[in-house]
PDB file of N, CA and C in Angstrom:
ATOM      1  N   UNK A   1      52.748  -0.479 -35.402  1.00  0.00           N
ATOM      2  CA  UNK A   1      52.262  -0.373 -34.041  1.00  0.00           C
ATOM      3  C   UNK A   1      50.774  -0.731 -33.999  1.00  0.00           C
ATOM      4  N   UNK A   2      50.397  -1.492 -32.669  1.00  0.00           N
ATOM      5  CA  UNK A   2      48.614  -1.631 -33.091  1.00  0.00           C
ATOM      6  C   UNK A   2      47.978  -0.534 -32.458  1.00  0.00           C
ATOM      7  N   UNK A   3      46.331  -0.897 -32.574  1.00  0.00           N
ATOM      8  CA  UNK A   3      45.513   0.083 -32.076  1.00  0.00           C
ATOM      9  C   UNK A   3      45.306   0.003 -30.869  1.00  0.00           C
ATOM     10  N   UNK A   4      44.847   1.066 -30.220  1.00  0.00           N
ATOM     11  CA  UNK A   4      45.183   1.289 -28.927  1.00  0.00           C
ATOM     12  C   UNK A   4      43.646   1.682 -28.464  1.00  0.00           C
ATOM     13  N   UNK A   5      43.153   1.040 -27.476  1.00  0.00           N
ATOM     14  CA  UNK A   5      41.556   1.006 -27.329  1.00  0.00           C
ATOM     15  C   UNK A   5      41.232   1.789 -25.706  1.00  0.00           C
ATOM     16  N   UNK A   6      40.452   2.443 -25.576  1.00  0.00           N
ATOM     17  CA  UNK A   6      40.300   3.156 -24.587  1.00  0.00           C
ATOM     18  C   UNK A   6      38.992   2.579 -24.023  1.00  0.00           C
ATOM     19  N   UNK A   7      39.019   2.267 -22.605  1.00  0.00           N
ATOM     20  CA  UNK A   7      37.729   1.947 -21.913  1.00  0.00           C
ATOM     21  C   UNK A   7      37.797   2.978 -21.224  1.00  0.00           C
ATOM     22  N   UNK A   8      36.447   3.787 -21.082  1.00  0.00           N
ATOM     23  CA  UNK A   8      36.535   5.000 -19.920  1.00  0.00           C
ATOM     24  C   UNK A   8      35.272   5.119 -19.540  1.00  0.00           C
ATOM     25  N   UNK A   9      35.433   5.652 -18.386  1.00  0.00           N
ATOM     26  CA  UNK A   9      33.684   5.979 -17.197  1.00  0.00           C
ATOM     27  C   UNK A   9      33.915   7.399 -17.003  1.00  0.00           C
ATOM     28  N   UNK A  10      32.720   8.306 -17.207  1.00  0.00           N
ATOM     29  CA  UNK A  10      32.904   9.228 -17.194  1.00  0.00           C
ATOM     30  C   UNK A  10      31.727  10.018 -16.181  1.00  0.00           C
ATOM     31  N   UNK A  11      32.050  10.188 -15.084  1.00  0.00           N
ATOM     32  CA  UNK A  11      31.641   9.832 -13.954  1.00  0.00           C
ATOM     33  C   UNK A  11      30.979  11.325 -13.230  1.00  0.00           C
ATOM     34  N   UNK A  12      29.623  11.748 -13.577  1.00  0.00           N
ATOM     35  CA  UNK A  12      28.990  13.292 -13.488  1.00  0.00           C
ATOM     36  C   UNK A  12      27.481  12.914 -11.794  1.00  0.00           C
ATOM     37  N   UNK A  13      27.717  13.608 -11.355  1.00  0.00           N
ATOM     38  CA  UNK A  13      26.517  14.157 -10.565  1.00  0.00           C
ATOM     39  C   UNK A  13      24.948  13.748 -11.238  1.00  0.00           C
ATOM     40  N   UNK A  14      24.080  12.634 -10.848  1.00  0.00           N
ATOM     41  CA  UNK A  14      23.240  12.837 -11.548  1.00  0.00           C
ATOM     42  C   UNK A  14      22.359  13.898 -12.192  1.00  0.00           C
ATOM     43  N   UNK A  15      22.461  14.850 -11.337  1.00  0.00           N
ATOM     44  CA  UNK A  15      21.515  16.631 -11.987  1.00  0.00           C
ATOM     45  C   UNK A  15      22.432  16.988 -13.158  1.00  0.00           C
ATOM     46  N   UNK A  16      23.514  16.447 -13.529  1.00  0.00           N
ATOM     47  CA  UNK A  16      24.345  16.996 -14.224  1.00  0.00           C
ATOM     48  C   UNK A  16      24.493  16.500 -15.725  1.00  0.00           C
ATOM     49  N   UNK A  17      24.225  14.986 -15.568  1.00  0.00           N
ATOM     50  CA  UNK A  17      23.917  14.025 -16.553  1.00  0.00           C
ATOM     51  C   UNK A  17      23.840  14.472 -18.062  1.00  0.00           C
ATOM     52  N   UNK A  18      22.515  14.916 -17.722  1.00  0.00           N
ATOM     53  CA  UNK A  18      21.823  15.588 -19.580  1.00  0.00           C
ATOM     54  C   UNK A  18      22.880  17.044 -19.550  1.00  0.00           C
ATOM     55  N   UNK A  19      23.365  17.530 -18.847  1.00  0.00           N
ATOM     56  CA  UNK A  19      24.144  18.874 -19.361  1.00  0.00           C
ATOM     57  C   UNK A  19      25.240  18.102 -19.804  1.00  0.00           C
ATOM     58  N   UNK A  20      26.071  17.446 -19.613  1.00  0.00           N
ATOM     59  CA  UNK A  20      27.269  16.472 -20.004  1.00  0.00           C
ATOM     60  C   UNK A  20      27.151  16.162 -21.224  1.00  0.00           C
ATOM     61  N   UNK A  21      26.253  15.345 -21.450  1.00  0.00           N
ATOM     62  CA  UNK A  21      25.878  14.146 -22.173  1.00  0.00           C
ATOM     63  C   UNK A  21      25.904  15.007 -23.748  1.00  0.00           C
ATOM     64  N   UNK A  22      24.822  16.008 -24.121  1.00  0.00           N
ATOM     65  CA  UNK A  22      24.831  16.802 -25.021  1.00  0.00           C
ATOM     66  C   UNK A  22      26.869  17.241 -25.221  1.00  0.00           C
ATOM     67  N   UNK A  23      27.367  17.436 -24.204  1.00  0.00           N
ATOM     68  CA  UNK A  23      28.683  18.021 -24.616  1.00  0.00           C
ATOM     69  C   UNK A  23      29.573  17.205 -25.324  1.00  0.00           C
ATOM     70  N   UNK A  24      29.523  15.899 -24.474  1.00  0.00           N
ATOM     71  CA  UNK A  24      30.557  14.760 -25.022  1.00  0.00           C
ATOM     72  C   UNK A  24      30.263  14.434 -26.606  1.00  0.00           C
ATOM     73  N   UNK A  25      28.876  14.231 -26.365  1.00  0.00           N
ATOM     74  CA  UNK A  25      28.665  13.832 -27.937  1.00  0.00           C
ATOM     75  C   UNK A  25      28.974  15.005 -28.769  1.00  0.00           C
ATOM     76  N   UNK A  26      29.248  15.916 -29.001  1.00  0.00           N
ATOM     77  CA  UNK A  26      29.465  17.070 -29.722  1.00  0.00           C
ATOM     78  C   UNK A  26      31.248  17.103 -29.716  1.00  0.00           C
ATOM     79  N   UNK A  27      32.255  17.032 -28.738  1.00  0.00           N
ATOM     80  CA  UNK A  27      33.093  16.359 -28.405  1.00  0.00           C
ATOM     81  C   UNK A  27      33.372  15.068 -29.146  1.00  0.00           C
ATOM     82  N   UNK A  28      32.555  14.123 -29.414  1.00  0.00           N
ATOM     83  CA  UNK A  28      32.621  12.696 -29.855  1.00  0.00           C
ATOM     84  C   UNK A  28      32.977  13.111 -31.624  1.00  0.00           C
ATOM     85  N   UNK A  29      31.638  14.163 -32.420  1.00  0.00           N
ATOM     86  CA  UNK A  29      31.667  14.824 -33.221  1.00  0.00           C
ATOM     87  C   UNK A  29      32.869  15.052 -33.943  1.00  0.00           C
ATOM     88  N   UNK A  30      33.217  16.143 -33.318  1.00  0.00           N
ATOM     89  CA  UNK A  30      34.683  16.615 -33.532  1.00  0.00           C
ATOM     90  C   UNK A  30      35.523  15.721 -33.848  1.00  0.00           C
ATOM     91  N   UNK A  31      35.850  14.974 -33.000  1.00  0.00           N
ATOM     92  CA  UNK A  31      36.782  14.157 -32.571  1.00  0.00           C
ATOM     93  C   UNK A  31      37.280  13.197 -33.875  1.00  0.00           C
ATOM     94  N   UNK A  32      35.801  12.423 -34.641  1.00  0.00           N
ATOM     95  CA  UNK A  32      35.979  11.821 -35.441  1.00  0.00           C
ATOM     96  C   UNK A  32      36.127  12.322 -36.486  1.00  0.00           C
ATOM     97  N   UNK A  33      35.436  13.783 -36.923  1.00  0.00           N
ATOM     98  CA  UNK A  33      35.759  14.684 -38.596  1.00  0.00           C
ATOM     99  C   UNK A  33      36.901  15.279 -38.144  1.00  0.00           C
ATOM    100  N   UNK A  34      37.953  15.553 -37.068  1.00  0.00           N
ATOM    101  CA  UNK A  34      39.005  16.355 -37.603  1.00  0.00           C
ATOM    102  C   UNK A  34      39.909  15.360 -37.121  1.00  0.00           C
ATOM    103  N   UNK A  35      40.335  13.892 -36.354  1.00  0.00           N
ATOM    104  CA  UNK A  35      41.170  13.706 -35.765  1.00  0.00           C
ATOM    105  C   UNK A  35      40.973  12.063 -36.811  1.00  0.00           C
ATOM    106  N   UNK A  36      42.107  11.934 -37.617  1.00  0.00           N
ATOM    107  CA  UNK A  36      42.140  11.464 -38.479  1.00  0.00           C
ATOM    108  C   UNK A  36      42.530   9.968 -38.000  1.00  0.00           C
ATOM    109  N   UNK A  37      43.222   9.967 -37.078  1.00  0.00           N
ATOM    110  CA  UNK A  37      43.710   8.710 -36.177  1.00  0.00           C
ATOM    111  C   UNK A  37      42.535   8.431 -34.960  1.00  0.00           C
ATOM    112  N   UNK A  38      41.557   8.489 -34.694  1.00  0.00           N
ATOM    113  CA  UNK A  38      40.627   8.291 -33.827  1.00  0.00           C
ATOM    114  C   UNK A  38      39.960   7.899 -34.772  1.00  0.00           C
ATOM    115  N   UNK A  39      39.653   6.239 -34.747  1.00  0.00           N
ATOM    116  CA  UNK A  39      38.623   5.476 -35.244  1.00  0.00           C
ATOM    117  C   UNK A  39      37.593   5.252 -35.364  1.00  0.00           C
ATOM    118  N   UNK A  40      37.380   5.532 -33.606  1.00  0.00           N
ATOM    119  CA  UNK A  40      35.569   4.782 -32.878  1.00  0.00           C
ATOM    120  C   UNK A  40      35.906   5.417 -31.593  1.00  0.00           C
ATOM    121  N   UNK A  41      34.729   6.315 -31.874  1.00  0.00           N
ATOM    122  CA  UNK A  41      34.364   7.112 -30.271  1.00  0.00           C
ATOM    123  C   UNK A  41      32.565   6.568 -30.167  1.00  0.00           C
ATOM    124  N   UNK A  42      32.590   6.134 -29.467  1.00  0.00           N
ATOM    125  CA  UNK A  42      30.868   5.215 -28.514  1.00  0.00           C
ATOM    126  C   UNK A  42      30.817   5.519 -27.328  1.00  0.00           C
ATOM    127  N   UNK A  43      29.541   6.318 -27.102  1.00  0.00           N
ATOM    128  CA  UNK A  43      29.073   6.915 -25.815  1.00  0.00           C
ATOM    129  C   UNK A  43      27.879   6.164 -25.447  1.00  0.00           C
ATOM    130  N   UNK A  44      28.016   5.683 -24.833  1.00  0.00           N
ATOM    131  CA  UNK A  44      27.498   4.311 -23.855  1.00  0.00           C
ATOM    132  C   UNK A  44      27.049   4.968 -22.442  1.00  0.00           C
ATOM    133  N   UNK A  45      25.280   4.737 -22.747  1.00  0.00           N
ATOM    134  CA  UNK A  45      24.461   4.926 -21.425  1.00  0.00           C
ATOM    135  C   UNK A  45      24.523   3.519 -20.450  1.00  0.00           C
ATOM    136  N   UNK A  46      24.563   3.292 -19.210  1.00  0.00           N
ATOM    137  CA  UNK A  46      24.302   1.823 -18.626  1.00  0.00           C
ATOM    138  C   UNK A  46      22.595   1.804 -18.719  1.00  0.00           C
ATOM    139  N   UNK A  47      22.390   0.672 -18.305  1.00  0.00           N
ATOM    140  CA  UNK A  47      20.785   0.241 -18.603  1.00  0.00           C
ATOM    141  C   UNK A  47      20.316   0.729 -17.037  1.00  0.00           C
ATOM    142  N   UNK A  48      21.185   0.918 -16.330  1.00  0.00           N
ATOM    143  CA  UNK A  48      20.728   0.578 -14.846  1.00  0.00           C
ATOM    144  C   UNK A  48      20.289   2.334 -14.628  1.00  0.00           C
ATOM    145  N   UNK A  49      20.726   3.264 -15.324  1.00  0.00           N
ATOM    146  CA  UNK A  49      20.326   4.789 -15.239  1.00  0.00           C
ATOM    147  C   UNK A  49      20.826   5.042 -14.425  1.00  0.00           C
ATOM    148  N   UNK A  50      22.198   4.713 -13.845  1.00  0.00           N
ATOM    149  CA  UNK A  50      22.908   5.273 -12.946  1.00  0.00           C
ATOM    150  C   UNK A  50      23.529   6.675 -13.436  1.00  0.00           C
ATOM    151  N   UNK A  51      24.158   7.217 -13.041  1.00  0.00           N
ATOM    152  CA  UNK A  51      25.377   8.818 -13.471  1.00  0.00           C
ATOM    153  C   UNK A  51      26.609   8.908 -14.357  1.00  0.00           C
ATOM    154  N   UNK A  52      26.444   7.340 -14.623  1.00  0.00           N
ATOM    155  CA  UNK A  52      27.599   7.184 -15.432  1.00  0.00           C
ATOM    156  C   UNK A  52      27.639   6.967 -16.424  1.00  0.00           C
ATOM    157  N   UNK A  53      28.636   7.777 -17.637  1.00  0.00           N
ATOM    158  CA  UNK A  53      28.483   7.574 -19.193  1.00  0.00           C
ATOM    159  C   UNK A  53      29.992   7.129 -19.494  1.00  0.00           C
ATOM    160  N   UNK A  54      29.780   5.765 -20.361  1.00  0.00           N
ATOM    161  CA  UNK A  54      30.629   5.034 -20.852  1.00  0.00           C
ATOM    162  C   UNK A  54      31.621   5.711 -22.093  1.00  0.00           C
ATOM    163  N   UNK A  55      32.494   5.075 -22.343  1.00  0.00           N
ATOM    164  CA  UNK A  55      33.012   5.613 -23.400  1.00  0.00           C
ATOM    165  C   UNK A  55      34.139   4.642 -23.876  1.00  0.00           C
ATOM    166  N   UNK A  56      34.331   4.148 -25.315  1.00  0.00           N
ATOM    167  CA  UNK A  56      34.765   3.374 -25.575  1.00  0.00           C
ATOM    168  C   UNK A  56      35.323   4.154 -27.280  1.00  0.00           C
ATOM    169  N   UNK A  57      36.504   4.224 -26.963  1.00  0.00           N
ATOM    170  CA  UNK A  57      37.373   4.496 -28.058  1.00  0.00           C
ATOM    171  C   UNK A  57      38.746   3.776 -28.620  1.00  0.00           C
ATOM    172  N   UNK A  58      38.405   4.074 -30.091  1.00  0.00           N
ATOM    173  CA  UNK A  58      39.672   2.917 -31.023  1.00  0.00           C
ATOM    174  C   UNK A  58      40.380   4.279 -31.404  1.00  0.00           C
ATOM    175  N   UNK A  59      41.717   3.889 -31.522  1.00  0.00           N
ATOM    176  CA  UNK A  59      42.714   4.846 -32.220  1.00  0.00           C
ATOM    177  C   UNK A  59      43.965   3.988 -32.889  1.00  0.00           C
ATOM    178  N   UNK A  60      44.325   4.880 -34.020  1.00  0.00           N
ATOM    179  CA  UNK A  60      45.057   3.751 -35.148  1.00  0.00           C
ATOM    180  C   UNK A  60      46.373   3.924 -34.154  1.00  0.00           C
ATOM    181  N   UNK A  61      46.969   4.166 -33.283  1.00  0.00           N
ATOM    182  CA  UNK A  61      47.909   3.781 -32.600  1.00  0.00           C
ATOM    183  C   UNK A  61      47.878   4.902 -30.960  1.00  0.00           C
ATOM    184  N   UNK A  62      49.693   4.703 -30.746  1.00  0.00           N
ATOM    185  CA  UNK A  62      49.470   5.720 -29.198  1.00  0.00           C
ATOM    186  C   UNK A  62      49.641   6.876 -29.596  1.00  0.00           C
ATOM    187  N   UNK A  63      50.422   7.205 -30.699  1.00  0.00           N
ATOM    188  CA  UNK A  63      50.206   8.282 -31.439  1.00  0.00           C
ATOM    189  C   UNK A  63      49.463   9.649 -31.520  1.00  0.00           C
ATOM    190  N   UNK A  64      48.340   8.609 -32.167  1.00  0.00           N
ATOM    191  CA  UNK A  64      46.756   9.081 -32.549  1.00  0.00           C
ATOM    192  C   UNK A  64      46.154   9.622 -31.072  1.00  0.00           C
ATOM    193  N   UNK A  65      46.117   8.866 -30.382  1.00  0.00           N
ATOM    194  CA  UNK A  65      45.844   8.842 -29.110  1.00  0.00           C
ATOM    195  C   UNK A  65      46.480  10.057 -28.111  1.00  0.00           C
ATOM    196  N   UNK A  66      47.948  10.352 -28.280  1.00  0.00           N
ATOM    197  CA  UNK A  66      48.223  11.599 -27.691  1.00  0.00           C
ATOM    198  C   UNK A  66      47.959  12.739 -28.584  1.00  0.00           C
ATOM    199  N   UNK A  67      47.741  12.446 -30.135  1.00  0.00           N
ATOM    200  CA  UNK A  67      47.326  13.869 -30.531  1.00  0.00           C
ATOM    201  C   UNK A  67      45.551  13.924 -30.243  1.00  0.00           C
ATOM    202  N   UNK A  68      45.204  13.301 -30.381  1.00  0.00           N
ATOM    203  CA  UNK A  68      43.485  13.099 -29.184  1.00  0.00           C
ATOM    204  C   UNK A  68      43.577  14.108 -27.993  1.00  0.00           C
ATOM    205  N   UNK A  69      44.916  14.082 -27.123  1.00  0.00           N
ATOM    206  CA  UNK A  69      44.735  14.552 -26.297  1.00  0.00           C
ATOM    207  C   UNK A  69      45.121  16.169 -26.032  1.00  0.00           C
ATOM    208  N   UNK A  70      45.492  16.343 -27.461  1.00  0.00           N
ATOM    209  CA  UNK A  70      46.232  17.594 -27.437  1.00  0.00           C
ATOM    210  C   UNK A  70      45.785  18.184 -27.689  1.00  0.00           C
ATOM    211  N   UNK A  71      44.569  17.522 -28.734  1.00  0.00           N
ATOM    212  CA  UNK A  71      43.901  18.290 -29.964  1.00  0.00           C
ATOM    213  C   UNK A  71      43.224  19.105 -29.213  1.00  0.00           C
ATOM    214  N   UNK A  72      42.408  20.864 -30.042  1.00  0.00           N
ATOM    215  CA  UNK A  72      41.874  21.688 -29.642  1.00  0.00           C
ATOM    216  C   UNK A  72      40.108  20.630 -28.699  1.00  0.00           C
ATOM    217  N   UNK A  73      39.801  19.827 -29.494  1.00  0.00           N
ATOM    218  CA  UNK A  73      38.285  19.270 -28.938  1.00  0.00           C
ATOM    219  C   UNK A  73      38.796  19.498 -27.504  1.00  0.00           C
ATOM    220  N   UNK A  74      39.582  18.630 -27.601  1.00  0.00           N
ATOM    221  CA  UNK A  74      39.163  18.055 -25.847  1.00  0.00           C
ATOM    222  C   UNK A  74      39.522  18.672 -24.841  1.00  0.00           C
ATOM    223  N   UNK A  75      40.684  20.028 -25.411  1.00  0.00           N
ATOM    224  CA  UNK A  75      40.766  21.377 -24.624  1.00  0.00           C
ATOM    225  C   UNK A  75      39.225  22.203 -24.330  1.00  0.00           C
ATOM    226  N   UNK A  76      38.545  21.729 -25.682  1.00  0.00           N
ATOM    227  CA  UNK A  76      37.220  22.823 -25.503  1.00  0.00           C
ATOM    228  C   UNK A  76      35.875  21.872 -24.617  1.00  0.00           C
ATOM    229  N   UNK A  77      35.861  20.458 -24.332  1.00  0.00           N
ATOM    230  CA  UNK A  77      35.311  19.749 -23.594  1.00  0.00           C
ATOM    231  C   UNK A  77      35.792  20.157 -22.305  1.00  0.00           C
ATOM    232  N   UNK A  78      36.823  19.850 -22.094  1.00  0.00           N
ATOM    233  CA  UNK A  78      37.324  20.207 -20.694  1.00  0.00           C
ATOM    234  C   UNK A  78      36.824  21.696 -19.942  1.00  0.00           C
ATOM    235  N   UNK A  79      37.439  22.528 -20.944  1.00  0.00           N
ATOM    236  CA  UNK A  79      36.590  24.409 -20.655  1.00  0.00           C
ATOM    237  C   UNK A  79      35.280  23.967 -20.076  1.00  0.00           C
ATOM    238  N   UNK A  80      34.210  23.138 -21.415  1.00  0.00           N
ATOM    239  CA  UNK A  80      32.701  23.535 -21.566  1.00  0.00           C
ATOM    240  C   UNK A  80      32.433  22.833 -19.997  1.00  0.00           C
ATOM    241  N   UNK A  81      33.217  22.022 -19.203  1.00  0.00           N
ATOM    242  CA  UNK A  81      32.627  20.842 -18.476  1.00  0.00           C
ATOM    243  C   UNK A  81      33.255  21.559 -16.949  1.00  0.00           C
ATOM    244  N   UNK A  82      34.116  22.530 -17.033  1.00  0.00           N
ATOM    245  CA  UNK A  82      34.623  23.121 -15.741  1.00  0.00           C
ATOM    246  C   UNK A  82      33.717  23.437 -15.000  1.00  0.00           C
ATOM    247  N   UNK A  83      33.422  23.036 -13.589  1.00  0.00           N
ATOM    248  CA  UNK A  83      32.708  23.195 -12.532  1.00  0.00           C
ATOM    249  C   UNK A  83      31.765  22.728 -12.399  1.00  0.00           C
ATOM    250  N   UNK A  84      31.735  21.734 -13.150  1.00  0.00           N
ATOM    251  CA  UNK A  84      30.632  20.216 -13.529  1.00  0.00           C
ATOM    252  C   UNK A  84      30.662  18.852 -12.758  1.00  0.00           C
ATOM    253  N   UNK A  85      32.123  19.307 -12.026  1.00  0.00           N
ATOM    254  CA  UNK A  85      32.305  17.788 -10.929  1.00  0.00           C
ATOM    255  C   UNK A  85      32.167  16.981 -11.737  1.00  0.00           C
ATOM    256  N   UNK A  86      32.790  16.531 -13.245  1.00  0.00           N
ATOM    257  CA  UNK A  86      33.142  15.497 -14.033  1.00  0.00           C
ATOM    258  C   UNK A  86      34.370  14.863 -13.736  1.00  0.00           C
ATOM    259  N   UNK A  87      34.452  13.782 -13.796  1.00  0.00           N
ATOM    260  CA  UNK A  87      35.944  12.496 -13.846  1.00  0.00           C
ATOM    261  C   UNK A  87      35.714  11.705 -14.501  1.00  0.00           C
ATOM    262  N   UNK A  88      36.749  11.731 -15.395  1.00  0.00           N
ATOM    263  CA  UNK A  88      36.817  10.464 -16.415  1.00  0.00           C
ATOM    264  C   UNK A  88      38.153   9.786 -15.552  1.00  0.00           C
ATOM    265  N   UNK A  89      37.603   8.240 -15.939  1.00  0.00           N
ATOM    266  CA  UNK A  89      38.817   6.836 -15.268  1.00  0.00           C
ATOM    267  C   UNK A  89      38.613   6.350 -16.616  1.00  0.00           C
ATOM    268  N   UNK A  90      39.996   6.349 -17.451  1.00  0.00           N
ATOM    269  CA  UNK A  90      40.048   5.510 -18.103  1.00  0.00           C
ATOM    270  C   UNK A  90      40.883   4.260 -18.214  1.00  0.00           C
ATOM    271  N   UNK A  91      40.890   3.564 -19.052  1.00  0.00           N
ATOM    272  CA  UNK A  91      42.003   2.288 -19.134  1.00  0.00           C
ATOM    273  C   UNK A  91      42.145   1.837 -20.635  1.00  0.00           C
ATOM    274  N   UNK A  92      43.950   2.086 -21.227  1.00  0.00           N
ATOM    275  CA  UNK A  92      44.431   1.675 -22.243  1.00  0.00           C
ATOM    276  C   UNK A  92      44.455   0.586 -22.052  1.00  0.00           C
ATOM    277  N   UNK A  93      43.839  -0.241 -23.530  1.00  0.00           N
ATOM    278  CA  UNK A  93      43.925  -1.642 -23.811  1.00  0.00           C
ATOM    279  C   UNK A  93      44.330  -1.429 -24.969  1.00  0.00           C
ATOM    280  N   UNK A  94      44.957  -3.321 -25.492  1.00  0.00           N
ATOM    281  CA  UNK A  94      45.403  -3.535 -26.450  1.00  0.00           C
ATOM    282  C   UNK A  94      44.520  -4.522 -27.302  1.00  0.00           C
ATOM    283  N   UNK A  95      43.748  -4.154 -28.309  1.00  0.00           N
ATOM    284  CA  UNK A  95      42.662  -5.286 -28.650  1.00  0.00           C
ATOM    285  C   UNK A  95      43.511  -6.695 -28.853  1.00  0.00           C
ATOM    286  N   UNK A  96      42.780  -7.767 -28.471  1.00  0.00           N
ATOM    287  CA  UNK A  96      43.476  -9.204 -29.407  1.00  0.00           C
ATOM    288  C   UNK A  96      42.925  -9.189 -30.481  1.00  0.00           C
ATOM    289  N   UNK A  97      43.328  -9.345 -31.546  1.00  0.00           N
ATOM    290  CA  UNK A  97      43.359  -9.964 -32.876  1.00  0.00           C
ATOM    291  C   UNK A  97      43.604 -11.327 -32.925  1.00  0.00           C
TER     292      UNK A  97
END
């Protein structure tokens, strides 16, 4: 099966920004020392300093990718981020090779 690539916007209140930002990456952390199928997690500021933080993730299949979603991290991102007016839009891609 191939890898399965995640484009996502993760879409916060500007006052909210730097409280986020510290979480995801700690989130990002995790993600890569315990989740053995998550490749490449990249947290991507835009240049323009708008509210929005990028996010661009590889996973060795869809697999990997639903245990990503199961896993304890992103239960404890979700908790840390409640009442933060956060939305993530993401979009599964399939890299070309």
């Amino acid at each position: 099966m191939s890898k399965l690539v995640i484009m996502g916007t993760v879409e916060v209140a500007p006052e909210r920004r730097d409280q986020v930002l510290p979480l995801l990456m700690a989130h990002r952390a995790r993600c890569l020392k315990d989740e053995p199928g998550t490749l490449r997690f990249e947290v991507l500021l835009p240049r323009e300093g708008d509210s929005r933080i990028l996010i661009h993730e590889v996973y060795q299949d869809d697999e990997a990718f639903e245990a990503h979603r199961n896993a304890p991290s992103r239960a404890q991102w979700l908790q840390e981020t409640t009442g933060m007016d956060v939305k993530v839009i993401a979009t599964r891609c399939s890299p070309v090779e």
